[in-house]
N, C-alpha and C. Protein backbone atom coordinates (compact mmCIF):
# COMPACT_ATOMS: atom_id res chain seq x y z
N UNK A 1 3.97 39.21 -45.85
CA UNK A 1 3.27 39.17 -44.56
C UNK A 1 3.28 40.53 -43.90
N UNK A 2 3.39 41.74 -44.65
CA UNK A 2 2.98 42.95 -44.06
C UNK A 2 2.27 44.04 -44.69
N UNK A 3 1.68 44.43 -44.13
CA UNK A 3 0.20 45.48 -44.24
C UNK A 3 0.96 46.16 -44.87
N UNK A 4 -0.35 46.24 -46.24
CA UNK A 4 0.11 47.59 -47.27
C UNK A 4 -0.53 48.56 -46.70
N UNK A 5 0.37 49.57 -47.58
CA UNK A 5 0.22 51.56 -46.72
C UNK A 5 -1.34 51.93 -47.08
N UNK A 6 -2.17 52.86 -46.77
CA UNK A 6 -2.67 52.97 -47.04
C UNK A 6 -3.14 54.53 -47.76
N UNK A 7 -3.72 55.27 -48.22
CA UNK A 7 -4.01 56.70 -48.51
C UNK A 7 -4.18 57.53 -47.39
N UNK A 8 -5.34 56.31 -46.79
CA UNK A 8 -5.81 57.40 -45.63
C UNK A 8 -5.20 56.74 -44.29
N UNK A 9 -4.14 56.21 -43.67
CA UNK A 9 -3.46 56.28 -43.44
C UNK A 9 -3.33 57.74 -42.04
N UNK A 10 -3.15 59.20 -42.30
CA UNK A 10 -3.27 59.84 -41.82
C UNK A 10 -4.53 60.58 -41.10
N UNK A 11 -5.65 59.25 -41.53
CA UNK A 11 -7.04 60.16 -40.67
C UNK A 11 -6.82 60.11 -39.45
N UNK A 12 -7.29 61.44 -38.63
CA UNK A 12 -7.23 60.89 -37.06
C UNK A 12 -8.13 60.20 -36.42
N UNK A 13 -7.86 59.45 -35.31
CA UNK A 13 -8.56 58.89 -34.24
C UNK A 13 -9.83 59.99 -34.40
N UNK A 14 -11.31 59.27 -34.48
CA UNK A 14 -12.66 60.04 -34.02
C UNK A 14 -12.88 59.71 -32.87
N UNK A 15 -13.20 61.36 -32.47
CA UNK A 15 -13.66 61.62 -31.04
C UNK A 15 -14.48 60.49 -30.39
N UNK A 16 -15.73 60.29 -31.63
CA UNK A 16 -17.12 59.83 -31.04
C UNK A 16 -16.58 58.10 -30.92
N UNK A 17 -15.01 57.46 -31.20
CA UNK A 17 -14.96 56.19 -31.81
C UNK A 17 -16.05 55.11 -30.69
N UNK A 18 -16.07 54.11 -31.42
CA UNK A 18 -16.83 53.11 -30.48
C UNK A 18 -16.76 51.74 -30.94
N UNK A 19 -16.36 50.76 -29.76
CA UNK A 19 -15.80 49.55 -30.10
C UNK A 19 -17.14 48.88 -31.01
N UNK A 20 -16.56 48.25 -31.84
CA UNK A 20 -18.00 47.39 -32.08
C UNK A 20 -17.75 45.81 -32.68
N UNK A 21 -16.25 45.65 -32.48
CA UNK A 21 -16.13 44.12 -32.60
C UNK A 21 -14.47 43.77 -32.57
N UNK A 22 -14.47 42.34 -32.78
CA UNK A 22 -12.62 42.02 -32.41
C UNK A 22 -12.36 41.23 -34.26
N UNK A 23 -11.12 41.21 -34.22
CA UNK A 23 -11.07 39.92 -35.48
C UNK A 23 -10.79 39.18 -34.64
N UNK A 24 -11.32 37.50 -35.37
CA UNK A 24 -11.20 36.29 -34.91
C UNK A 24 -9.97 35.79 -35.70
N UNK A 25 -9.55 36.37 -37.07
CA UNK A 25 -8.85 34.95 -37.37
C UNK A 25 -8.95 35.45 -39.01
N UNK A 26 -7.71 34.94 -39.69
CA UNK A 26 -8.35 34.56 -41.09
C UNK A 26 -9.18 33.68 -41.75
N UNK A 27 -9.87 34.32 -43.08
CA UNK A 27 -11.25 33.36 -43.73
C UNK A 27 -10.69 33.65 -44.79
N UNK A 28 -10.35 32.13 -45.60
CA UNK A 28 -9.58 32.32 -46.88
C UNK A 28 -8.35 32.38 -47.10
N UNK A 29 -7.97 32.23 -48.42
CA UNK A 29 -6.40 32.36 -48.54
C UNK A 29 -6.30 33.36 -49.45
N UNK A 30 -7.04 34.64 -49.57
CA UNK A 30 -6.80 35.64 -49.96
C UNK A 30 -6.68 37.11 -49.06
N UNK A 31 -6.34 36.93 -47.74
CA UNK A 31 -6.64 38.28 -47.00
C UNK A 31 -7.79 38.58 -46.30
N UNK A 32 -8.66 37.46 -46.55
CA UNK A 32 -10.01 37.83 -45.63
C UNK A 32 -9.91 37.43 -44.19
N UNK A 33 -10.59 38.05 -43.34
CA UNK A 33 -10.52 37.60 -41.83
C UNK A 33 -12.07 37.70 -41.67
N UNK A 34 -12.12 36.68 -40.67
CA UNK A 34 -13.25 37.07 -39.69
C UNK A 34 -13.53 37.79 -38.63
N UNK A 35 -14.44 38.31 -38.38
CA UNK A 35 -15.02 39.67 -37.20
C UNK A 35 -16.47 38.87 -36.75
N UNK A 36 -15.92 39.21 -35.28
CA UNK A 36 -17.11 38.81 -34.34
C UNK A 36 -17.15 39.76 -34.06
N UNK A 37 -19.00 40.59 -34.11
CA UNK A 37 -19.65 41.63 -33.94
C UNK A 37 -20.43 41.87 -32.66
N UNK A 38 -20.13 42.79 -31.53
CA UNK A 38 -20.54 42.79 -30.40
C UNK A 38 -22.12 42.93 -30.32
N UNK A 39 -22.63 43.51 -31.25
CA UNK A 39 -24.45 43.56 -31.17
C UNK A 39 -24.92 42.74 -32.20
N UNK A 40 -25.92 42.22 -31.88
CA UNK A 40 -26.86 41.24 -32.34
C UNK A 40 -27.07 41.75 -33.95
N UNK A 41 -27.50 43.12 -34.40
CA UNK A 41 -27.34 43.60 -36.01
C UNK A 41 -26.20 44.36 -35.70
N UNK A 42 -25.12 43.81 -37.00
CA UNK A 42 -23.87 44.30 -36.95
C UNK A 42 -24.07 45.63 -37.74
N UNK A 43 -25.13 46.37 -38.37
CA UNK A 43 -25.43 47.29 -38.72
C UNK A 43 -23.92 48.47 -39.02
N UNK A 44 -23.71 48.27 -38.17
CA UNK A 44 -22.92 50.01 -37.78
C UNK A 44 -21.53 49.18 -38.72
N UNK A 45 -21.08 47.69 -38.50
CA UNK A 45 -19.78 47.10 -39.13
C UNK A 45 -19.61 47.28 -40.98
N UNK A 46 -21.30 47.45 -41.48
CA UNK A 46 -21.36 47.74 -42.42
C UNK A 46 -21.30 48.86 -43.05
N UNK A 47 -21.81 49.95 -41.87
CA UNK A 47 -21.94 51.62 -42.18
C UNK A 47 -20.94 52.11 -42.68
N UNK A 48 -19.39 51.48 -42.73
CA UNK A 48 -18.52 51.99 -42.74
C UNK A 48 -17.51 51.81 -43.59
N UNK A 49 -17.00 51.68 -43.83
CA UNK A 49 -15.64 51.25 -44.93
C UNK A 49 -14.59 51.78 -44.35
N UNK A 50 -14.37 52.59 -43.24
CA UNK A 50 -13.09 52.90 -42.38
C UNK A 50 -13.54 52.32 -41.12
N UNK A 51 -12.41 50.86 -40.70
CA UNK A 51 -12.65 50.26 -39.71
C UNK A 51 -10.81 50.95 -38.70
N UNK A 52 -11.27 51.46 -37.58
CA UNK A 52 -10.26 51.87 -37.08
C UNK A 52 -9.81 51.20 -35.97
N UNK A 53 -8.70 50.65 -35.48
CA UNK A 53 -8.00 48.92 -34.83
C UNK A 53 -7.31 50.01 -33.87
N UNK A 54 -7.48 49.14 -32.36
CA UNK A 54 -6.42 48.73 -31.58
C UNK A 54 -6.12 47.48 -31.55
N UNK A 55 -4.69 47.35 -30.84
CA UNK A 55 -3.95 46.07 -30.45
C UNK A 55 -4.99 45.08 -29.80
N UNK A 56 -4.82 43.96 -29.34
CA UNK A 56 -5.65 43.28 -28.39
C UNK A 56 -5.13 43.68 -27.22
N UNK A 57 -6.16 43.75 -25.98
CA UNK A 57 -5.71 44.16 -24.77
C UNK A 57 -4.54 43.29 -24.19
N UNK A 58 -4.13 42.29 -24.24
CA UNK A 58 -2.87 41.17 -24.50
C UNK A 58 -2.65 40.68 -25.28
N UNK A 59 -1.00 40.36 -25.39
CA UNK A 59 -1.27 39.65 -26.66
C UNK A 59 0.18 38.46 -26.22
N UNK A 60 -0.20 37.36 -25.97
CA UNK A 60 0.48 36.26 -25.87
C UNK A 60 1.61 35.82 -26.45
N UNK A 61 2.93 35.84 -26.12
CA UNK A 61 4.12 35.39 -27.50
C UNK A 61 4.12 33.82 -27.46
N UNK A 62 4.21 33.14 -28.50
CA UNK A 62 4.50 31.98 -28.76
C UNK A 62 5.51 31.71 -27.90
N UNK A 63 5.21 30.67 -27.16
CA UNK A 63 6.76 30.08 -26.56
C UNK A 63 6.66 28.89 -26.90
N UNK A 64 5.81 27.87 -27.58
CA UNK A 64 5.83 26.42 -27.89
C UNK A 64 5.39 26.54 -29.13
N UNK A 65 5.78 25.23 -29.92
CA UNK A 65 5.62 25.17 -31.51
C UNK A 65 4.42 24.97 -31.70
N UNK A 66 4.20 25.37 -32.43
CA UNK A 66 2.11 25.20 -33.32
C UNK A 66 1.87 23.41 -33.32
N UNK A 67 1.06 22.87 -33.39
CA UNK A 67 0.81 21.21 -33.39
C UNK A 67 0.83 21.35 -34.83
N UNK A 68 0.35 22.00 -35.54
CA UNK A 68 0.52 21.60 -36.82
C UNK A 68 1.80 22.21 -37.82
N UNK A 69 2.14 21.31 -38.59
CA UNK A 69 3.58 21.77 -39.35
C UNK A 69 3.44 23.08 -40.00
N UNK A 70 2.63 23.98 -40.18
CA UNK A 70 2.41 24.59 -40.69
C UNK A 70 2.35 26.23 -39.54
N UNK A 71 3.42 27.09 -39.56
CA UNK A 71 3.78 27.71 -38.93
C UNK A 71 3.01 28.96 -38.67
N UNK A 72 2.43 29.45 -37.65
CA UNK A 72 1.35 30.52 -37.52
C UNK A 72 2.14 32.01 -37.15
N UNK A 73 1.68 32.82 -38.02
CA UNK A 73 1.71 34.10 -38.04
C UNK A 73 1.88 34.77 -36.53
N UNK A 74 2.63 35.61 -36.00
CA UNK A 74 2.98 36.08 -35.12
C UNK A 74 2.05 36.99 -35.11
N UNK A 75 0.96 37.64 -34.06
CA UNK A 75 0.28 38.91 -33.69
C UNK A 75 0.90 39.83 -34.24
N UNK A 76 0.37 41.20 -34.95
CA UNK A 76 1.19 42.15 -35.11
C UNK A 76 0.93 43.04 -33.68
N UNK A 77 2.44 44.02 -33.58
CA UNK A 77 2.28 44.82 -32.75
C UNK A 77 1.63 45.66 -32.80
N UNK A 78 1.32 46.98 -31.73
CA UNK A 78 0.78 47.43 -31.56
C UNK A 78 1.35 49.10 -32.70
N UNK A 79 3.18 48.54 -32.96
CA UNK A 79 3.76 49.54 -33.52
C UNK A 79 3.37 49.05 -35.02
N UNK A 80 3.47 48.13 -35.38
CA UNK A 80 3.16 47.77 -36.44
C UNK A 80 1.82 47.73 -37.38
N UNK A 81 0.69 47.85 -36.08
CA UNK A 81 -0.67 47.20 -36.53
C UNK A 81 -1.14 48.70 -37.20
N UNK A 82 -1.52 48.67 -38.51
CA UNK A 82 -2.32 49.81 -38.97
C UNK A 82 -3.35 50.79 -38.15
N UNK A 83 -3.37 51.88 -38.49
CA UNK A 83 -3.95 52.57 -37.45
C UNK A 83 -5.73 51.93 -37.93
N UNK A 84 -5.62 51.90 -39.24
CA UNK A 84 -7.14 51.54 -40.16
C UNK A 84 -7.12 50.74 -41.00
N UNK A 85 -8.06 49.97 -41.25
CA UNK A 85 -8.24 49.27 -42.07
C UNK A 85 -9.21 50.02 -43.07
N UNK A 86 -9.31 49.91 -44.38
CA UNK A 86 -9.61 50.53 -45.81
C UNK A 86 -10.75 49.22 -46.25
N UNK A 87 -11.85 49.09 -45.73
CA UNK A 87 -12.72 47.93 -46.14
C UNK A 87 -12.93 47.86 -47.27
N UNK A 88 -12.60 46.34 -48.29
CA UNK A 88 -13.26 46.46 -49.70
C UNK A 88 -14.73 45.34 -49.69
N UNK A 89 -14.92 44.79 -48.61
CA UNK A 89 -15.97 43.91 -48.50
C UNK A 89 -16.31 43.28 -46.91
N UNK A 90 -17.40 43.53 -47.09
CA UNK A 90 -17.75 42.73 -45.26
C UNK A 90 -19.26 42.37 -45.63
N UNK A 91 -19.77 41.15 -45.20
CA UNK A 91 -20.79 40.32 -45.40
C UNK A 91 -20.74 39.79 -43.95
N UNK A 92 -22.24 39.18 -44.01
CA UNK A 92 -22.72 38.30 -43.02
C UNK A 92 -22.19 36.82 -43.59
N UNK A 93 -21.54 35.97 -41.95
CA UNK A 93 -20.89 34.54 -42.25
C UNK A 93 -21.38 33.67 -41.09
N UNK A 94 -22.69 33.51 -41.13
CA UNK A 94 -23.14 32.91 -40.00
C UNK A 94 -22.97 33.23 -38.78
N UNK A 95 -22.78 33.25 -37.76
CA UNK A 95 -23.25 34.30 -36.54
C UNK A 95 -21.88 35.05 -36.80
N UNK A 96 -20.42 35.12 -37.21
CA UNK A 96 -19.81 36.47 -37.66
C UNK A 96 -19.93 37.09 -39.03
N UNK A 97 -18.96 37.43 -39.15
CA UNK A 97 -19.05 38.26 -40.36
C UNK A 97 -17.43 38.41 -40.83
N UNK A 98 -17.09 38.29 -42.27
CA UNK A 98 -15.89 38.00 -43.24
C UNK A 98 -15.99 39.55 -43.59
N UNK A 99 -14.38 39.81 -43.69
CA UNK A 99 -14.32 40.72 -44.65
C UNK A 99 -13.02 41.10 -45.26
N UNK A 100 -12.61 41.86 -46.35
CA UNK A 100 -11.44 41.86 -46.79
C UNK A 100 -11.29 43.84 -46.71
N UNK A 101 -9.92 43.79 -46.79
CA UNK A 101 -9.37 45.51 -46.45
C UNK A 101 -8.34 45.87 -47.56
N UNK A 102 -7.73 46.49 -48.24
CA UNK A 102 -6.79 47.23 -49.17
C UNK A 102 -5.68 46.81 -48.24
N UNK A 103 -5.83 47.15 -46.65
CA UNK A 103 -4.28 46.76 -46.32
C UNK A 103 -3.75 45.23 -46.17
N UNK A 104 -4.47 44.45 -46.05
CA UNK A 104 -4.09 42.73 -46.05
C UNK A 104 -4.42 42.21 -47.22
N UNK A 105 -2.73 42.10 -47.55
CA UNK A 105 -2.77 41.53 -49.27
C UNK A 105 -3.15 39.64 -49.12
N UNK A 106 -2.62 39.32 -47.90
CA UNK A 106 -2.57 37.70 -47.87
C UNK A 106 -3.38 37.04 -46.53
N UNK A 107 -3.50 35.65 -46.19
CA UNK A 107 -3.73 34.86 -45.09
C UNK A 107 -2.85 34.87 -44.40
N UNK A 108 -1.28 35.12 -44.37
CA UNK A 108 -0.48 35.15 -43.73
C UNK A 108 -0.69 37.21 -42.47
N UNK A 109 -0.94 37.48 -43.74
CA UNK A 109 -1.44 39.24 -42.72
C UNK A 109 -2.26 39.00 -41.69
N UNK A 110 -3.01 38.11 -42.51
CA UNK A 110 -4.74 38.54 -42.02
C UNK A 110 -4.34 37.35 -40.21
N UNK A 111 -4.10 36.50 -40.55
CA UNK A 111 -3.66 36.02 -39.34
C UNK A 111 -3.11 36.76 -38.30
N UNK A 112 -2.40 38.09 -38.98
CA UNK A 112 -1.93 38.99 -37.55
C UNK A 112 -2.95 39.51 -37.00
N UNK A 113 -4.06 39.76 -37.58
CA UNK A 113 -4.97 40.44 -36.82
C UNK A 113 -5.89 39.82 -35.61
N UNK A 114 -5.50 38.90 -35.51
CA UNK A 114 -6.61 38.30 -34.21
C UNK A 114 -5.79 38.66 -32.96
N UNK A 115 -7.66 39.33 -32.79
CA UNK A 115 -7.91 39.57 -31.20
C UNK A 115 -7.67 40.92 -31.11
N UNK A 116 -7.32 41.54 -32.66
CA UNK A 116 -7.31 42.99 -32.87
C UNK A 116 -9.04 43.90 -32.61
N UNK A 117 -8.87 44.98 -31.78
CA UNK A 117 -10.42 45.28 -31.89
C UNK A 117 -10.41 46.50 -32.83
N UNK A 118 -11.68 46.49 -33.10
CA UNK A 118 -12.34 46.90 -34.09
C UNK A 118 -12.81 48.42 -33.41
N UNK A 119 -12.90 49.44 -34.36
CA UNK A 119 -13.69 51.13 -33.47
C UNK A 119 -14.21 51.32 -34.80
N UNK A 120 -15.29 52.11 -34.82
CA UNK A 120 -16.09 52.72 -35.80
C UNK A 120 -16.53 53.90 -35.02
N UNK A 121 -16.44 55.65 -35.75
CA UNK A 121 -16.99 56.11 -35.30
C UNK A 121 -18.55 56.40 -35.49
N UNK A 122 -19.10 56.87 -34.43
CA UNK A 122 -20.48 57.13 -34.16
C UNK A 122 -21.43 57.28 -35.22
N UNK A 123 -20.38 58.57 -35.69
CA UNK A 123 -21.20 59.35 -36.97
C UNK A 123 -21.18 58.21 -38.40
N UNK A 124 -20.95 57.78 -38.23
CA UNK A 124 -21.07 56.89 -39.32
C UNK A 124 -22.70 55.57 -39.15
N UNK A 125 -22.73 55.24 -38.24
CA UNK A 125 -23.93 54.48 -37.63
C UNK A 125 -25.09 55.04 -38.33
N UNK A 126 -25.91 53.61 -38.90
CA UNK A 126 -27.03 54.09 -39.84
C UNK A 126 -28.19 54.24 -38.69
N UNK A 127 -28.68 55.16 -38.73
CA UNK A 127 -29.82 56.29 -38.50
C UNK A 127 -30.94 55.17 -37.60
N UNK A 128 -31.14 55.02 -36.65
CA UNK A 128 -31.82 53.88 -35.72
C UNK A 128 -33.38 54.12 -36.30
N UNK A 129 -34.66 53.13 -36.07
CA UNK A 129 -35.59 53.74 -36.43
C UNK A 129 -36.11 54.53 -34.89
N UNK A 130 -37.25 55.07 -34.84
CA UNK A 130 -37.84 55.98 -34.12
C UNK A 130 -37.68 55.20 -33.06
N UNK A 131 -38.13 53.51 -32.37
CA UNK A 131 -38.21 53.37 -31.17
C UNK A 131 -37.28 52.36 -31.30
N UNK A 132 -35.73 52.72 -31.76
CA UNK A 132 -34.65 51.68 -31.89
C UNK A 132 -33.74 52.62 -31.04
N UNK A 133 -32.73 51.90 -30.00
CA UNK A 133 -31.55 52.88 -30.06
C UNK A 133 -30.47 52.00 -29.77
N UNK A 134 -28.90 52.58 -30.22
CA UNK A 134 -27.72 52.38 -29.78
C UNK A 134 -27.32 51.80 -28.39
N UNK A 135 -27.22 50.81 -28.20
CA UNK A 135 -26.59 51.08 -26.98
C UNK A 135 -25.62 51.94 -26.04
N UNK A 136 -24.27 52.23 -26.88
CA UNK A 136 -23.75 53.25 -26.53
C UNK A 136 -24.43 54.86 -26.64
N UNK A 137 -25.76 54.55 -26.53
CA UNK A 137 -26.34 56.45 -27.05
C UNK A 137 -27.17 56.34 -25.87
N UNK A 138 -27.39 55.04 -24.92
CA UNK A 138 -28.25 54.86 -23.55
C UNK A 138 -27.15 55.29 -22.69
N UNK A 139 -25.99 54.81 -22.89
CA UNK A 139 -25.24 54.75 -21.04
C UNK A 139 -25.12 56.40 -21.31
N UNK A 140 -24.84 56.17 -19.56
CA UNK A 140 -24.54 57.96 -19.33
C UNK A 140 -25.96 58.61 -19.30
N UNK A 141 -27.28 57.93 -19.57
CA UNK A 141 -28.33 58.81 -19.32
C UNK A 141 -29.27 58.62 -17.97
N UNK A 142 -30.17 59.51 -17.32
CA UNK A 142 -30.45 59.31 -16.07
C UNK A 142 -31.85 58.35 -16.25
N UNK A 143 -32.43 58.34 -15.02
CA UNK A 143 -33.48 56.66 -15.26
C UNK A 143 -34.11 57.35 -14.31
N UNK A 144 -35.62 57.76 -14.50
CA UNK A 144 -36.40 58.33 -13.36
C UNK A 144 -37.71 57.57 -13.55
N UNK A 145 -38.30 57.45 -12.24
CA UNK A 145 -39.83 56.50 -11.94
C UNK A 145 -40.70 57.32 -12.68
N UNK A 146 -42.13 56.68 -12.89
CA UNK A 146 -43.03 57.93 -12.96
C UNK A 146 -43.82 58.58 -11.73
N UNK A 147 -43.27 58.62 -10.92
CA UNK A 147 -42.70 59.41 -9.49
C UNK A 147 -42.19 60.21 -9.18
N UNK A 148 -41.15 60.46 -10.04
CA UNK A 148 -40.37 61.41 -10.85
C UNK A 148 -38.74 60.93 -9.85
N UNK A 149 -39.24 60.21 -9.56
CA UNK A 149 -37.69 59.50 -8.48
C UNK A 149 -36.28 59.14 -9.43
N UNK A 150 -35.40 59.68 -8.81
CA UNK A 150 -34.06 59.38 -9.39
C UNK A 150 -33.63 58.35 -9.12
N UNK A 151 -33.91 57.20 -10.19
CA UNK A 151 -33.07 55.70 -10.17
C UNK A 151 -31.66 55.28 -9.95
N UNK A 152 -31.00 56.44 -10.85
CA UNK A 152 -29.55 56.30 -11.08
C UNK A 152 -29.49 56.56 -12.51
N UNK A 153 -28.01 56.29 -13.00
CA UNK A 153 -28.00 56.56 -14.51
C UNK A 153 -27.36 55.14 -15.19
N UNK A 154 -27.62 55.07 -16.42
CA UNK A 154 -27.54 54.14 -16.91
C UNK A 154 -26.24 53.93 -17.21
N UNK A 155 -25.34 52.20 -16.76
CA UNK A 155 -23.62 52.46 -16.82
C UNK A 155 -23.97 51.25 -17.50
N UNK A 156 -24.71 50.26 -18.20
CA UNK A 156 -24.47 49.03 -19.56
C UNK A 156 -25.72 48.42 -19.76
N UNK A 157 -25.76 47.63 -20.16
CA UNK A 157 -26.66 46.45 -21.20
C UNK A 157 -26.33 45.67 -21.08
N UNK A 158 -27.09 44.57 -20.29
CA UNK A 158 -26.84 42.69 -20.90
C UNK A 158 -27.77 42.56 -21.73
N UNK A 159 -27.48 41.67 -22.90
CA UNK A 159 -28.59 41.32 -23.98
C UNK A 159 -28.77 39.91 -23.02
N UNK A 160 -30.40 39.44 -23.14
CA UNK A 160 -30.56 38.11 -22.51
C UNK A 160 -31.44 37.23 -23.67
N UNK A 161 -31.47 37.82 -24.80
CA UNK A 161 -31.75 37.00 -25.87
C UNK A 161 -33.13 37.77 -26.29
N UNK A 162 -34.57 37.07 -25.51
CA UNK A 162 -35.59 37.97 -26.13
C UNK A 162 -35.60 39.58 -26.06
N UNK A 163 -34.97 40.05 -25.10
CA UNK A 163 -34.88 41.50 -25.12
C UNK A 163 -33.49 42.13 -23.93
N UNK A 164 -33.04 43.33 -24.02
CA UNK A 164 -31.63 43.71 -23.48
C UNK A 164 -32.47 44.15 -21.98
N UNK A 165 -31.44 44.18 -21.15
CA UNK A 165 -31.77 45.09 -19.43
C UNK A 165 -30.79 45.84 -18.86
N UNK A 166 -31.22 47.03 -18.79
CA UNK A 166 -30.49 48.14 -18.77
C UNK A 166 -29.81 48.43 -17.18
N UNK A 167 -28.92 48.07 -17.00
CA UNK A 167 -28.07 48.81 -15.85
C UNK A 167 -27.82 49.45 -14.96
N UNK A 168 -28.36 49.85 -14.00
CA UNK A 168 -28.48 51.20 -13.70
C UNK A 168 -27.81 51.54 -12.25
N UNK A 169 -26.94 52.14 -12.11
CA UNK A 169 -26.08 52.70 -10.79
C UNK A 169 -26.73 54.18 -10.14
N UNK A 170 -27.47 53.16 -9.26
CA UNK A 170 -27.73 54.67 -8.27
C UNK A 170 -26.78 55.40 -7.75
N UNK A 171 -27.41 56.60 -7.35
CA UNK A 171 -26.37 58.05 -7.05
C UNK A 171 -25.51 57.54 -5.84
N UNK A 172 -26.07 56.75 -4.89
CA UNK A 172 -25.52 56.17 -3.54
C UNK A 172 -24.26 54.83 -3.95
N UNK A 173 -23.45 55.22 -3.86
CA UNK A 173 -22.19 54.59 -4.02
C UNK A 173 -22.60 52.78 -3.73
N UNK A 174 -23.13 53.08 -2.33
CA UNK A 174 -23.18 51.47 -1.66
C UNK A 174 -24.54 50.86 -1.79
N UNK A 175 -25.41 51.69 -2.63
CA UNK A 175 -26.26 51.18 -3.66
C UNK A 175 -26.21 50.02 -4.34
N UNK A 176 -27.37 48.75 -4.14
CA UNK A 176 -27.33 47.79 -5.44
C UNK A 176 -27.76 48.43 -6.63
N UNK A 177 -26.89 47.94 -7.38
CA UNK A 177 -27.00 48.19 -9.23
C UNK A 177 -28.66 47.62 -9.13
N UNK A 178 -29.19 48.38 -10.11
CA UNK A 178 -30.75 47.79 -10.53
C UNK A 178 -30.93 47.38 -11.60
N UNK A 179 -31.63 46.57 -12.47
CA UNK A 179 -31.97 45.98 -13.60
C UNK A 179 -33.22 45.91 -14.03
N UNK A 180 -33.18 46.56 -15.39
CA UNK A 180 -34.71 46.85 -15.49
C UNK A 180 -35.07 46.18 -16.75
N UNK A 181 -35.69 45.47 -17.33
CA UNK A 181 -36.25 44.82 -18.92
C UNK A 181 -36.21 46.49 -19.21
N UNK A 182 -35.59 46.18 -20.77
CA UNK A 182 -35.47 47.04 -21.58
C UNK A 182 -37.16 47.03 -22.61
N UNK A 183 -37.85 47.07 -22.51
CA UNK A 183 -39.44 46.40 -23.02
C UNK A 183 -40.65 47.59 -22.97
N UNK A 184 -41.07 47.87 -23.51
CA UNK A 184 -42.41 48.59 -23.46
C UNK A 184 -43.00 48.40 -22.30
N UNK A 185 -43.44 47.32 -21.39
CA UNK A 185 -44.35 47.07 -20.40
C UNK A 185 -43.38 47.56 -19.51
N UNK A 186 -42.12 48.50 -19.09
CA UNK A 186 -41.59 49.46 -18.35
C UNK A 186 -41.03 50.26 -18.27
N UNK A 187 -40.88 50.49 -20.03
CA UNK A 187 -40.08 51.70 -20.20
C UNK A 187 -41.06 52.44 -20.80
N UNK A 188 -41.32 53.78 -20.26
CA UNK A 188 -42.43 54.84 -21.13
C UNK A 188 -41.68 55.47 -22.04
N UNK A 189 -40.83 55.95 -21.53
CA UNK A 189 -39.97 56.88 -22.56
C UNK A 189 -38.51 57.20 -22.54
N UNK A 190 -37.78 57.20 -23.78
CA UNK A 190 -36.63 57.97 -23.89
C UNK A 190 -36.45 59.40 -24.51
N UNK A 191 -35.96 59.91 -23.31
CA UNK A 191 -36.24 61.60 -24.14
C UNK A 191 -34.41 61.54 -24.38
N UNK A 192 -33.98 61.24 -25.71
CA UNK A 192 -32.58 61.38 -25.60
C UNK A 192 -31.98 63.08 -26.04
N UNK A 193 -32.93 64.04 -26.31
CA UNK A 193 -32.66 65.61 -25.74
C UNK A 193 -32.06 66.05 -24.70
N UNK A 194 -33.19 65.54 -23.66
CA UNK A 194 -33.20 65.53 -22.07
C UNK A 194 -32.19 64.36 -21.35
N UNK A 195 -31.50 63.58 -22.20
CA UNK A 195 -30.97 62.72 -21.50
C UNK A 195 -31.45 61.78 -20.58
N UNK A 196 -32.59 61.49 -20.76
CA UNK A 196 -33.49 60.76 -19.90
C UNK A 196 -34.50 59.41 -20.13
N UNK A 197 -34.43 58.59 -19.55
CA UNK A 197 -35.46 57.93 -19.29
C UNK A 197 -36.58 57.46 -18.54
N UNK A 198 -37.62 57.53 -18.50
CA UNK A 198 -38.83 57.38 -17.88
C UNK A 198 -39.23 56.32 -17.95
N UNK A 199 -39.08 54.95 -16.80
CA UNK A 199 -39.87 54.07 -16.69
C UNK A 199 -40.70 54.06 -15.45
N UNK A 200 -41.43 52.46 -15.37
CA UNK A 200 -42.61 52.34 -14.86
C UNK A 200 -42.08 51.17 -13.39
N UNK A 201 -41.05 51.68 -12.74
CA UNK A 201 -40.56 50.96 -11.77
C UNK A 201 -40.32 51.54 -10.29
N UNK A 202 -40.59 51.06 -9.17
CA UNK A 202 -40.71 51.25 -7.61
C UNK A 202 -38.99 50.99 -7.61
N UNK A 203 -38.94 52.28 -6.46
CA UNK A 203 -37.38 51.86 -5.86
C UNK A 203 -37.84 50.16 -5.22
N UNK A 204 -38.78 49.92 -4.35
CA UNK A 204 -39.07 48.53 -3.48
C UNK A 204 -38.87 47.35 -4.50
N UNK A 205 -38.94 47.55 -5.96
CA UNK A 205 -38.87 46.38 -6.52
C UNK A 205 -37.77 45.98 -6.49
């Protein structure tokens, strides 16, 4: 029930890292776990074969016995938990995704990992097409009318199913947040050079 060493082991933390999912749990009785993937194409979960883990932001100690006789794996710590996981397989498993690593030899490992999150860095992310982008490659950029009016800059994304709406915190502190469809019929352009976006929206709306 403990994570084999790995080679790479000594890579460091990437600058660019970026969350892009948690484990749920083990799948299988060979070391596989499941990963729930924060974007709709888990794209970037595949780009990679170095998946790099923090702890879960809490992590609960057992104080009552499991209902079933069969005794559940304790969370690993945060001292314990591999800095990386060494991917030998990750597939699509119906809305998550399974995968197995070099460091979890068993179901008993793989059970430590829930609620562990997941980082991938940037540079690894396969290449968006021309009018596709990252979410994390939007926040932090500014949002101007074609007015040339300063909206605010972009601080997240809710996905609402047919299409995402972008966030936006004006410069004025006591400012309402604005929300704009992420959609052609209001966005003209992303100049991500310029750090900018150009849509087709009234401060009055």
């Amino acid at each position: 029930m403990a994570f084999l060493p790995s080679e790479d082991d000594a890579l460091p933390w990437p600058d660019d890292a970026v969350e892009v999912g948690r484990i749920l749990g083990a799948w299988g009785i060979k070391g596989g776990f499941r990963v729930q993937p924060f974007a709709a194409d888990p794209q970037a979960l595949f780009s990679s074969r170095r998946w790099f883990l923090k702890a879960a932001d809490s992590a609960r100690p057992v104080t009552k016995p499991a209902k079933s006789a069969k005794a559940t794996a304790a969370p690993a710590s945060a001292a314990e938990l591999p800095a990386m996981l060494k991917i030998t397989l990750a597939r699509d498993q119906g809305d998550s995704i399974v995968a197995t690593a070099h460091e979890v030899p068993d179901r008993d490992t793989a059970e430590r990992l829930k609620g562990v999150r997941i980082f991938i860095s940037r540079a690894s992310f396969p290449t968006p097409d021309p009018d596709e982008f990252y979410w994390v490659d939007l926040i932090g950029l500014a949002v101007t009318n074609r007015g040339d009016q300063a909206l605010g800059t972009v601080v997240g994304l809710i996905e609402t199913g047919p299409h995402c709406v972008i966030r936006i915190q004006p410069a004025a502190a006591e400012a309402e947040e604005l929300l704009i469809p992420f959609v052609e019929a209001y966005v003209d352009a992303v100049d991500m050079p310029a750090r900018l976006i150009k849509v087709d929206w009234d401060l009055d709306e």
